[in-house]
Protein backbone atom coordinates (compact mmCIF):
# COMPACT_ATOMS: atom_id res chain seq x y z
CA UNK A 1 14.73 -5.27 -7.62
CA UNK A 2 17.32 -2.76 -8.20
CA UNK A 3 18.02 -4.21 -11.73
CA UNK A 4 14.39 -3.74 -12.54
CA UNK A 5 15.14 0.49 -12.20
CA UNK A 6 16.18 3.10 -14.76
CA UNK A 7 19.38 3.55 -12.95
CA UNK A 8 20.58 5.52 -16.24
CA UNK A 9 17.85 8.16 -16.16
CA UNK A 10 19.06 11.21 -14.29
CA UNK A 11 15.94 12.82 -13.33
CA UNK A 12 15.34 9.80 -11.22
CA UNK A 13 17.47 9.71 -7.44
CA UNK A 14 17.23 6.23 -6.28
CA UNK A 15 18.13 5.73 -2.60
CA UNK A 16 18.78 2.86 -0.59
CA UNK A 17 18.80 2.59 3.58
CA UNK A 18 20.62 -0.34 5.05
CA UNK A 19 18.93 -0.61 8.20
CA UNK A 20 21.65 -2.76 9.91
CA UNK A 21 21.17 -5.63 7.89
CA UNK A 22 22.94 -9.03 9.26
CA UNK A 23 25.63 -8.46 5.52
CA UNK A 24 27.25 -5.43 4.44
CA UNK A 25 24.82 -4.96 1.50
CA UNK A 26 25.71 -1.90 0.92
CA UNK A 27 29.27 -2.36 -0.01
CA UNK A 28 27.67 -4.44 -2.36
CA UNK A 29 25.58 -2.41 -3.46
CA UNK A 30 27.94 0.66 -3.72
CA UNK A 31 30.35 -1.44 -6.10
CA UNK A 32 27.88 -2.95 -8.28
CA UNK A 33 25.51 0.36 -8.73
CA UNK A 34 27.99 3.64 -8.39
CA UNK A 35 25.05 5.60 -9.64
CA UNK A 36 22.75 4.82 -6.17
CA UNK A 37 23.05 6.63 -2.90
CA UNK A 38 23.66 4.08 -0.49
CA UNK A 39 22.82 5.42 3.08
CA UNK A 40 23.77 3.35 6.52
CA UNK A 41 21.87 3.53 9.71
CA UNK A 42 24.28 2.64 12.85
CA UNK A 43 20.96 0.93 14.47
CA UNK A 44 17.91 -0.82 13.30
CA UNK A 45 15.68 2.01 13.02
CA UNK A 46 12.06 0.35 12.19
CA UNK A 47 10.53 0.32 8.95
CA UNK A 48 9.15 4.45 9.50
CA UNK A 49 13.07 5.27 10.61
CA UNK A 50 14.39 3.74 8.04
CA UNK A 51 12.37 5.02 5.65
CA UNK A 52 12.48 8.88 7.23
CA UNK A 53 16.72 8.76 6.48
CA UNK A 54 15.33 8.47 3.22
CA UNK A 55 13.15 10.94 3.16
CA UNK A 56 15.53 13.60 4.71
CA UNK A 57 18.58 12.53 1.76
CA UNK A 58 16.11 12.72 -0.84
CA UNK A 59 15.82 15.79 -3.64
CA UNK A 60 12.97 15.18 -5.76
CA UNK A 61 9.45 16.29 -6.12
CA UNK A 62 7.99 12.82 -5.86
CA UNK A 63 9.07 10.04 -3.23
CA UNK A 64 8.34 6.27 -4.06
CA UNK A 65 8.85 4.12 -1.55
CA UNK A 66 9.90 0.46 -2.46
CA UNK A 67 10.50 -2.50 -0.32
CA UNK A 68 13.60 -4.27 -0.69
CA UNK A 69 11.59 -7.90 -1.37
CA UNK A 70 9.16 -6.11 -4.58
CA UNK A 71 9.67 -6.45 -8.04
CA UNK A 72 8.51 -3.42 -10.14
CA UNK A 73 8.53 -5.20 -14.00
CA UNK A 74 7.72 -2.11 -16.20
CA UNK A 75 9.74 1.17 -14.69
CA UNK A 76 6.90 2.83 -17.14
CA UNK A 77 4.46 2.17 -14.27
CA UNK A 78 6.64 5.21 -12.52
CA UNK A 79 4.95 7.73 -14.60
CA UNK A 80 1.60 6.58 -14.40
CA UNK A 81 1.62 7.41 -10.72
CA UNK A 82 3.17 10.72 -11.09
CA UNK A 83 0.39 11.50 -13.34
CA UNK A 84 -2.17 10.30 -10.95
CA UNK A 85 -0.56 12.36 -8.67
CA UNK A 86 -0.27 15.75 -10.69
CA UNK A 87 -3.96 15.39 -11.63
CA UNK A 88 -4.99 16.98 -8.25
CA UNK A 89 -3.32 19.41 -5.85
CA UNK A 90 -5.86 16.89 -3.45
CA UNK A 91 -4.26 13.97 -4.40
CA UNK A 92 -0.63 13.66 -1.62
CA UNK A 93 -0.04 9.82 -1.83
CA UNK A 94 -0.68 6.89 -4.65
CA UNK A 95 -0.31 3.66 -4.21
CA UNK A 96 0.19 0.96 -7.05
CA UNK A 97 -1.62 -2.33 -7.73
CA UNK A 98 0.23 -5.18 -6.20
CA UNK A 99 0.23 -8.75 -6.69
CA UNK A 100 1.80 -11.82 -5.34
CA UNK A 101 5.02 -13.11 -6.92
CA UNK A 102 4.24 -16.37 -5.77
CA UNK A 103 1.66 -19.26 -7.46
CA UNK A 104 -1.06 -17.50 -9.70
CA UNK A 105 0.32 -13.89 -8.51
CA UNK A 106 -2.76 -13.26 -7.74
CA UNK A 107 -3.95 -9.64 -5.84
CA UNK A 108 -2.46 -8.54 -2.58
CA UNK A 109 -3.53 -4.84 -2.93
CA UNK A 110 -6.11 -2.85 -5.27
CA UNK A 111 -6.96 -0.34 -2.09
CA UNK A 112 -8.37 -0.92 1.20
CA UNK A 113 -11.78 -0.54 2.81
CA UNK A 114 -11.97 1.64 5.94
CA UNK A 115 -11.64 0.41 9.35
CA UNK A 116 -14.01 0.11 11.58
CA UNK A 117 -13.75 2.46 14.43
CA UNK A 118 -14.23 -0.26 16.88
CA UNK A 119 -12.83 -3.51 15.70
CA UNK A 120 -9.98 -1.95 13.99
CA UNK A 121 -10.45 -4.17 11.08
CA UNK A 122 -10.72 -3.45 7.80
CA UNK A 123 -9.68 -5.46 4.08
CA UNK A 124 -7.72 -5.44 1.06
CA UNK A 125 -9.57 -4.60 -2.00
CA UNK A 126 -9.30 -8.12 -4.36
CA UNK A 127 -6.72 -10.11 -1.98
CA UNK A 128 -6.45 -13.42 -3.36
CA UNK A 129 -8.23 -12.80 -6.35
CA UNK A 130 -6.57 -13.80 -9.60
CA UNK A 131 -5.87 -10.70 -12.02
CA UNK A 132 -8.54 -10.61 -14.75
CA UNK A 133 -8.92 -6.32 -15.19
CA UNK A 134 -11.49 -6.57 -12.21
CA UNK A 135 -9.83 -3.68 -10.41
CA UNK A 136 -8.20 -2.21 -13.46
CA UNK A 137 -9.71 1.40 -12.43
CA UNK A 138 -8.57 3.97 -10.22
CA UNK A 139 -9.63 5.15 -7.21
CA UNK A 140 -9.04 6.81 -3.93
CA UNK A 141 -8.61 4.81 -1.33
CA UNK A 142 -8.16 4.72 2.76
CA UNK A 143 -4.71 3.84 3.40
CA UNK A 144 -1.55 2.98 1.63
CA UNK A 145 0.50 0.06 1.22
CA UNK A 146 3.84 0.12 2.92
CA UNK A 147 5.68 -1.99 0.43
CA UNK A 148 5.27 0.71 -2.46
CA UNK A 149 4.00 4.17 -1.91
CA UNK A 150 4.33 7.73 -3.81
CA UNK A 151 4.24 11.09 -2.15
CA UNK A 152 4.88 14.54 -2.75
CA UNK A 153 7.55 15.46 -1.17
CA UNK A 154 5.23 18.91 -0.42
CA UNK A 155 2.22 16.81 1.28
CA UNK A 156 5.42 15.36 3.53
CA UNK A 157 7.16 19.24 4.41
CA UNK A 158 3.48 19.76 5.46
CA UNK A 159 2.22 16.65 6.91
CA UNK A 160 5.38 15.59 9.12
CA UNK A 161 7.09 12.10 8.39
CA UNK A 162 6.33 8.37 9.38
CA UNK A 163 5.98 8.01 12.88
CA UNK A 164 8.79 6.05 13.81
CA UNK A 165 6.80 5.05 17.18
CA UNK A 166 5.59 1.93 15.49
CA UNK A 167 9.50 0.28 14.64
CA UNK A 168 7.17 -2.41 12.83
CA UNK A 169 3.51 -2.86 11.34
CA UNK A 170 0.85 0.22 11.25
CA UNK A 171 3.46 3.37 10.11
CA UNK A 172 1.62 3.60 6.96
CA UNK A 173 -1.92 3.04 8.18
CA UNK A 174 -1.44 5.95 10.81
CA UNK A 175 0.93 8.36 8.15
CA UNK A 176 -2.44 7.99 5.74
CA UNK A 177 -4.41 8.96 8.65
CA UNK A 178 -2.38 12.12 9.44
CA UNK A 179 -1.89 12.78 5.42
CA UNK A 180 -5.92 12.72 5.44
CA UNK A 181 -6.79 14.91 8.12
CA UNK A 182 -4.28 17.87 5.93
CA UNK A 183 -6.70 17.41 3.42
CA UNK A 184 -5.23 15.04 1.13
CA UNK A 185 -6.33 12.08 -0.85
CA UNK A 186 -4.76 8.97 -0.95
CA UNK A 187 -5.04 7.08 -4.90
CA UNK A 188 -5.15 3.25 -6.26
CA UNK A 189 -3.41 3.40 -9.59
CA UNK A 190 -3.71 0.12 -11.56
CA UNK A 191 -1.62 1.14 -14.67
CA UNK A 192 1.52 0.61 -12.77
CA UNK A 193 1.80 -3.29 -10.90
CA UNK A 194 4.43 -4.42 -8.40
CA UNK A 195 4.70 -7.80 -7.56
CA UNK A 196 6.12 -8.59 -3.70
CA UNK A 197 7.35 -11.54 -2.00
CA UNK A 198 5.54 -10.32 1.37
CA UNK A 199 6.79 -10.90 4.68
CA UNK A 200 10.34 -12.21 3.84
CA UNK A 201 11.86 -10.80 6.90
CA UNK A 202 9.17 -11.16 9.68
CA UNK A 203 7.76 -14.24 8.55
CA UNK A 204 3.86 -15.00 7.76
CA UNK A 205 3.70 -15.76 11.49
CA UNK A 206 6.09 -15.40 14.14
CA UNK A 207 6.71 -13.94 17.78
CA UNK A 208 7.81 -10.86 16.44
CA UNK A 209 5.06 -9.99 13.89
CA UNK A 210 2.82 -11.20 16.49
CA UNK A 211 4.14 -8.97 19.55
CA UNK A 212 4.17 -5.61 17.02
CA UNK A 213 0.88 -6.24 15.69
CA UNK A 214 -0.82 -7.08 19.09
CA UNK A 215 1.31 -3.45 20.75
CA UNK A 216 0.50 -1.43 17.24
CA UNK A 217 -3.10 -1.60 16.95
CA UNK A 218 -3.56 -0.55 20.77
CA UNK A 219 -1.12 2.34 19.79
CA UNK A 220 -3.24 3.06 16.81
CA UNK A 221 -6.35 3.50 18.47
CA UNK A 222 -4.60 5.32 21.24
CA UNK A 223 -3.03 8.38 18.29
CA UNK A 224 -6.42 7.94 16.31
CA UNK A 225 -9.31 7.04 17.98
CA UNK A 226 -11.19 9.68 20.39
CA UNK A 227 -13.68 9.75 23.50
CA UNK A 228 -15.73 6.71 24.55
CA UNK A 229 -14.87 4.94 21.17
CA UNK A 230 -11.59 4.51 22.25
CA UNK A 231 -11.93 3.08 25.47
CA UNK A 232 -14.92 0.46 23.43
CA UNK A 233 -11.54 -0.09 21.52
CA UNK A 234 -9.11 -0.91 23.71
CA UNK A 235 -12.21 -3.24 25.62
CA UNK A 236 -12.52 -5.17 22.45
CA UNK A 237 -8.82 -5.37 21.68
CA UNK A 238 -7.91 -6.40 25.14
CA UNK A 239 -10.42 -7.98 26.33
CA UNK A 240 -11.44 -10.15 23.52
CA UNK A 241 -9.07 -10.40 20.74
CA UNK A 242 -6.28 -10.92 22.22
CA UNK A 243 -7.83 -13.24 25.21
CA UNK A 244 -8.47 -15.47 21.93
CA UNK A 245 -5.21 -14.96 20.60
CA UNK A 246 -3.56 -16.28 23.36
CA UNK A 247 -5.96 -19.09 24.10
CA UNK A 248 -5.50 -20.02 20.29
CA UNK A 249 -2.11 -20.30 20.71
CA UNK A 250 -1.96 -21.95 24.13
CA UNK A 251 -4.33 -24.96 22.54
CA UNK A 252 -1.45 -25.17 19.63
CA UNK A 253 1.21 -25.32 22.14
CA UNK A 254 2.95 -22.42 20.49
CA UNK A 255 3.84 -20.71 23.69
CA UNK A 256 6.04 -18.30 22.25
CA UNK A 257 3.35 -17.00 19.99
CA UNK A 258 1.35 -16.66 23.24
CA UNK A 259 3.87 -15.00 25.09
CA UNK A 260 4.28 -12.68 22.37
CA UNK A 261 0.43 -11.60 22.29
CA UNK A 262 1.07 -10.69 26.41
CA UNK A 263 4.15 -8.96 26.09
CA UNK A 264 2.47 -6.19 23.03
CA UNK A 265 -0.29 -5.63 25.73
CA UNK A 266 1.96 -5.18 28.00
CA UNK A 267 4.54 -2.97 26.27
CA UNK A 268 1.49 -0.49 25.73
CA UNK A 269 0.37 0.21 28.87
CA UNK A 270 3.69 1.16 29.67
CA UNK A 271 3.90 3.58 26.75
């Protein structure tokens, strides 16, 4: 990815945040690009942490945020989203169109649809969906995608950054939130694509995706949700979604996964 990036071009500050990975990558990446800011956290911070050491080292105006396991083809794209985002002094956060890098590369992300205040569900504008123009015009959307994200860095002095209570799974869902209650809208650009390997370190299923994501959407509705609809929440999360997540997983004899589902529920209530 970090070949893909107009290293040469002053006006852009790229920044990279080893988050204790298992290698010193950033040796690595400190000899091979001089020109990069390589910062080290001493402990695994979470994806919001992580991101946040960023946030505080960086100078410019704008902020993209990149995952480490995205390809960004055309550094053009860059501008396009700057644009988008010095259109309107509404406008805080844009958020690219991103594909798949695997099979037909088709559509991971063209916005999202709102959740629903009970079920907590929501969907990803074109997911799946091979790239024919369909979504080739912009919009504002919801919520942003964590794996590549552009804010002012004016919307974040006044907004506050990522909550790091998450570690894992629903920072950017709840930063949106708080970005849209300041008044803010959140943009799909399509001129500028990324293309990302999703879920290289977690794994499309696994205890630990499973145990975040089961703890993170209780804590969501707890920070967003208000009055009665929140306790009709936390009934339908509790009481049925994850009863059939862990009856699911009991039938596949993938007791670990179940294990996971209880310890998330349980986690929260002690938060």
């Amino acid at each position: 990815m970090l070949d893909t990036l107009p290293l040469g071009d002053k006006s852009i500050e790229v920044i990279v945040v080893e988050n204790t990975s298992k290698e010193d990558e950033a040796t690595l990446i400190e000899q091979r690009y001089p020109q990069i800011k390589v910062i080290r956290s001493k402990e695994n911070l979470g994806f919001a942490g992580g991101n946040n050491l960023g946030i505080q080292a960086a100078k410019g105006k704008y902020i993209f945020f990149l995952n480490n396991d995205t390809i960004l083809p055309q550094t053009s794209g860059l501008r396009y989203l700057i644009n988008r985002l010095e259109s309107s002094n509404k406008i805080g956060m844009v958020c690219p169109k991103i594909r798949f890098t695997w099979g037909k590369q088709t559509i991971q992300y063209a916005g999202y649809t709102p959740l629903s205040r009970i079920t907590l569900r929501n969907k990803s504008i074109g997911f799946g969906e091979e790239d024919n123009g369909q979504y080739n015009i912009a919009h504002p959307t919801p919520y942003a995608h964590g794996a590549a994200m552009m804010v002012k860095k004016e919307v974040i002095e006044k907004v506050g950054m990522m909550p790091e209570c998450y570690f894992l799974y629903y920072e950017e869902l709840d930063w949106s939130m708080m970005i849209r209650r300041n008044g803010y809208e959140i943009w799909y650009e399509p001129t500028c694509t990324i293309f990302h390997k999703e879920s290289q370190t977690t794994g499309q299923q696994s205890p630990l995706k499973t145990y975040y994501i089961t703890r993170n959407r209780l804590l969501f509705a707890q920070r967003n949700i208000t009055g009665i609809e929140r306790f009709i929440t936390y009934i339908y999360l509790i009481g049925i979604v994850t009863v059939k997540d862990i009856l699911k997983y009991l039938n596949k004899g993938q007791v670990n996964m179940a294990k996971a589902v209880m310890k998330g529920i349980k986690d929260f209530i002690k938060l």
